[in-house]
Protein backbone atom coordinates (compact mmCIF):
# COMPACT_ATOMS: atom_id res chain seq x y z
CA UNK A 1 0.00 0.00 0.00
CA UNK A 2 1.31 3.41 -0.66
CA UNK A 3 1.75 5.48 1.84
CA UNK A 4 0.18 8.91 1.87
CA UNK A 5 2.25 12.09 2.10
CA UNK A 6 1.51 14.92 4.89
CA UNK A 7 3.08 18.38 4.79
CA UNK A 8 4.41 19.43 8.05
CA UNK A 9 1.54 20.79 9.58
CA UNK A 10 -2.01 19.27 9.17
CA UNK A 11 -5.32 19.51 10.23
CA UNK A 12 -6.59 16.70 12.51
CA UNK A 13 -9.83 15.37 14.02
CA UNK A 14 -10.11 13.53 17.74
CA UNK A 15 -13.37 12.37 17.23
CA UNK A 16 -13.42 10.37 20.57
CA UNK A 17 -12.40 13.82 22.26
CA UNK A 18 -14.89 16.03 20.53
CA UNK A 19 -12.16 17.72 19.00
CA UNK A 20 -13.39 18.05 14.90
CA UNK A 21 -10.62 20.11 13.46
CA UNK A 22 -7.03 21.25 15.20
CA UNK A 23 -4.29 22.12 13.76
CA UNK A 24 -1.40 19.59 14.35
CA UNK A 25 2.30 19.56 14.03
CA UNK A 26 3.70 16.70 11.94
CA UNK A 27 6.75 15.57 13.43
CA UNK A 28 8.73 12.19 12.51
CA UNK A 29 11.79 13.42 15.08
CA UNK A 30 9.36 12.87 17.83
CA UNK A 31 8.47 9.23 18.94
CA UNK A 32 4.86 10.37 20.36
CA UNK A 33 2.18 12.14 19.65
CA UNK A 34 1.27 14.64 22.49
CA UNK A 35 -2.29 17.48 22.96
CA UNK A 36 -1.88 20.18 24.59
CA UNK A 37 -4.43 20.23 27.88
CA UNK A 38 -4.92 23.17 30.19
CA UNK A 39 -5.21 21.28 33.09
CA UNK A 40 -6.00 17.35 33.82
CA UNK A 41 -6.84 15.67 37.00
CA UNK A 42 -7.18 11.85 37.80
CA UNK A 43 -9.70 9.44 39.50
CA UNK A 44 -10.62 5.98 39.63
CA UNK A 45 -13.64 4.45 38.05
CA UNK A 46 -14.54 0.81 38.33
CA UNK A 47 -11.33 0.16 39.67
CA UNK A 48 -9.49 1.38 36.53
CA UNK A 49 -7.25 4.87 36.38
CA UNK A 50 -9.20 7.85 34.51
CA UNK A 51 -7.70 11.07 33.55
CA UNK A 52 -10.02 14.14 32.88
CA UNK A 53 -8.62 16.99 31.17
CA UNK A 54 -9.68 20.36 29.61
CA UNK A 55 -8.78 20.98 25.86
CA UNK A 56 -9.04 23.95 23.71
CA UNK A 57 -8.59 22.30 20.60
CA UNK A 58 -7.74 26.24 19.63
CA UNK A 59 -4.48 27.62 21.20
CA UNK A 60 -5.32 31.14 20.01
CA UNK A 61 -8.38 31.10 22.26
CA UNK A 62 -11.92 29.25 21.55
CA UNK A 63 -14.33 27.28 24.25
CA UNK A 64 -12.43 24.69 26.48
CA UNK A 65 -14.18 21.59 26.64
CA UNK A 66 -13.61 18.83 29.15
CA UNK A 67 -13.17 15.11 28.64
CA UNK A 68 -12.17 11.99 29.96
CA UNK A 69 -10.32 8.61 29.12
CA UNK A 70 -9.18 5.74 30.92
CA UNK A 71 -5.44 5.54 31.01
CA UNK A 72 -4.06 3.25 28.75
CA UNK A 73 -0.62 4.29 29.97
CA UNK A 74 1.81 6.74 32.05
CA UNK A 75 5.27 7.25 30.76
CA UNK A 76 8.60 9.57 30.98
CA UNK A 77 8.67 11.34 27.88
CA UNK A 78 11.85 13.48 26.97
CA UNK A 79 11.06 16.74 25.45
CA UNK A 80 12.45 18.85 22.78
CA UNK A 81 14.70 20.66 25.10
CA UNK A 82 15.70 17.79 26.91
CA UNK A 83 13.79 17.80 30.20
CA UNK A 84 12.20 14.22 31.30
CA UNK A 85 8.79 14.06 32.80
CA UNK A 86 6.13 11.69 33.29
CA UNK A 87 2.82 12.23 30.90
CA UNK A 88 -0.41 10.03 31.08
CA UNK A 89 -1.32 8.23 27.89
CA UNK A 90 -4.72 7.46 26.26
CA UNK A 91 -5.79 5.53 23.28
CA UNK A 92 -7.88 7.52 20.42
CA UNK A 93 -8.87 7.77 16.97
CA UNK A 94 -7.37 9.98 14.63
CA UNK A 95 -8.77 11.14 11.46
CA UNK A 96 -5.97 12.18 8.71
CA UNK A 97 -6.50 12.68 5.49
CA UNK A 98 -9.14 10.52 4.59
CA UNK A 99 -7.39 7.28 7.52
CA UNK A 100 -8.77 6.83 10.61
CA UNK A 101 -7.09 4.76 13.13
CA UNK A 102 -6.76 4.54 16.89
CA UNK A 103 -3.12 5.88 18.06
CA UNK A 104 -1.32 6.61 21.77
CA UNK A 105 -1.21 10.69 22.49
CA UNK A 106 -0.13 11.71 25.95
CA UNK A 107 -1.71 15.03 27.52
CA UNK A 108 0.74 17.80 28.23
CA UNK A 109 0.83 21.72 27.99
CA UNK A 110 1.72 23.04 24.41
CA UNK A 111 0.60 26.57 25.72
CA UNK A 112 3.86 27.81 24.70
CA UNK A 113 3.83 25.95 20.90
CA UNK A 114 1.91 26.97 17.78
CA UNK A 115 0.70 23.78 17.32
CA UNK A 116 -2.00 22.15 20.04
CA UNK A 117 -1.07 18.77 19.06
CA UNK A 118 1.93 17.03 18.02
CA UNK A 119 1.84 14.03 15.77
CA UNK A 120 4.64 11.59 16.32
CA UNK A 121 6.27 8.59 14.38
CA UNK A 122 4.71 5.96 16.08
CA UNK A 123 0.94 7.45 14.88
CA UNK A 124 2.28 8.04 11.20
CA UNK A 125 3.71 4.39 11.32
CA UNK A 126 3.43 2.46 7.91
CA UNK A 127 0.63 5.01 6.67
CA UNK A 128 2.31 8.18 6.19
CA UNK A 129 5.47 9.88 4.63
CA UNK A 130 5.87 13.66 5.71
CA UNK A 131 7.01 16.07 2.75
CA UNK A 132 8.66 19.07 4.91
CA UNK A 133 8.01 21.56 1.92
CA UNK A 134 4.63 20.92 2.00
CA UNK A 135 1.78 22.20 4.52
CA UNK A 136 -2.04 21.51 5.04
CA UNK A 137 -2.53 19.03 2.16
CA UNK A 138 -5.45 17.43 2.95
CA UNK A 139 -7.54 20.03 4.39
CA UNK A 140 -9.86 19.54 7.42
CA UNK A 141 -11.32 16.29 8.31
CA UNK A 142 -14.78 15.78 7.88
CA UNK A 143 -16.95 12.99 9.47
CA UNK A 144 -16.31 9.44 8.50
CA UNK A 145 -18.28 7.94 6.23
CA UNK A 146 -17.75 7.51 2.46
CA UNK A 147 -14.22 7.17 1.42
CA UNK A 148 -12.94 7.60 5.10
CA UNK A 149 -10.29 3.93 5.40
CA UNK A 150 -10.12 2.77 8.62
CA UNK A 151 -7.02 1.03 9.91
CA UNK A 152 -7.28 -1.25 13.16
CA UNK A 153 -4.35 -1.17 15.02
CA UNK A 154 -5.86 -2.38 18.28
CA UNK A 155 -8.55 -2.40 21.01
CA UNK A 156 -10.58 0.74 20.65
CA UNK A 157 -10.38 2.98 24.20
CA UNK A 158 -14.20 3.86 26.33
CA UNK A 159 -14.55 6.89 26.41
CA UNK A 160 -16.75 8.97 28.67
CA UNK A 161 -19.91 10.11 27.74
CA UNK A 162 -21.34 13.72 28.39
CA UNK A 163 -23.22 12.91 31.48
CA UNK A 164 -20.20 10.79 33.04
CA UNK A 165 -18.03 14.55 33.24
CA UNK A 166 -20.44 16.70 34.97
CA UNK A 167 -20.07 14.16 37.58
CA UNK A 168 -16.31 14.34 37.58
CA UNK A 169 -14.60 17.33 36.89
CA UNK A 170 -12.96 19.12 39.66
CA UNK A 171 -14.48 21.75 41.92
């Protein structure tokens, strides 16, 4: 299968977050993917880790919505400056120029980046090729449907629903 080519900076859906269209940095240097949260808190829920977080899927300013996950994973992740900290992980789908497919993202703050999410290697695995020169090839993601692939990679993450939030986000 040929792999499809990405400029360096892309527009990107979460639709498991709510998130329909952000703007992401394309980034093969980085092994991760990572979304910048404004703050995230953690809880227990049938036994299993959760992390809620708020997201404003537009640095520049825009609505914060809240969500949660379950953890699928916590992690020290070395920045681009070199500093080492430890970032929760979640499971999610990602829709990409006409792909969907569940990949790993960890929650940390991008407040200071131009980009609100980063997209790493491992997500662009076998399914993408990035052309530097390029940017915003493919345009913002619409819903799936018709001509949307989708690419199974693994065991698709519960989310929350709506009603499960109001009953969990912080005071």
């Amino acid at each position: 299968m040929a792999r499809i080519v990405l400029g360096w900076r892309e527009w990107v859906a979460l639709p498991d977050l709510g998130i329909a269209a952000a703007r992401a940095k394309i980034d093969s240097g980085a092994r991760s993917s990572a979304l910048h949260v404004d703050r995230q808190w953690r809880f227990v829920e049938a036994g299993a880790p959760w992390v809620g977080f708020s997201i404003r899927p537009d640095l520049a300013g825009g609505e914060a919505i809240e969500v949660a996950a379950p953890v699928y994973d916590e992690r020290e992740v070395t920045d681009s400056g070199g500093r080492r900290t430890r970032r929760v992980f979640l499971r999610t789908r990602l829709r990409l120029a006409g792909v969907e497919r569940e990949i790993e993202i960890n929650l940390t703050d991008r407040g200071g980046m131009r980009f609100p999410m980063l997209l790493g290697r491992t997500a662009m695995a076998r399914l993408f090729t990035v052309d530097p020169a390029r940017s915003f090839m493919h345009g913002r993601p619409g819903p799936a449907g018709r001509g949307t692939r989708i690419v199974h990679d693994g065991a698709r993450a519960r989310l929350a629903p709506p009603s499960f939030l109001s009953r969990r986000s912080p005071p």
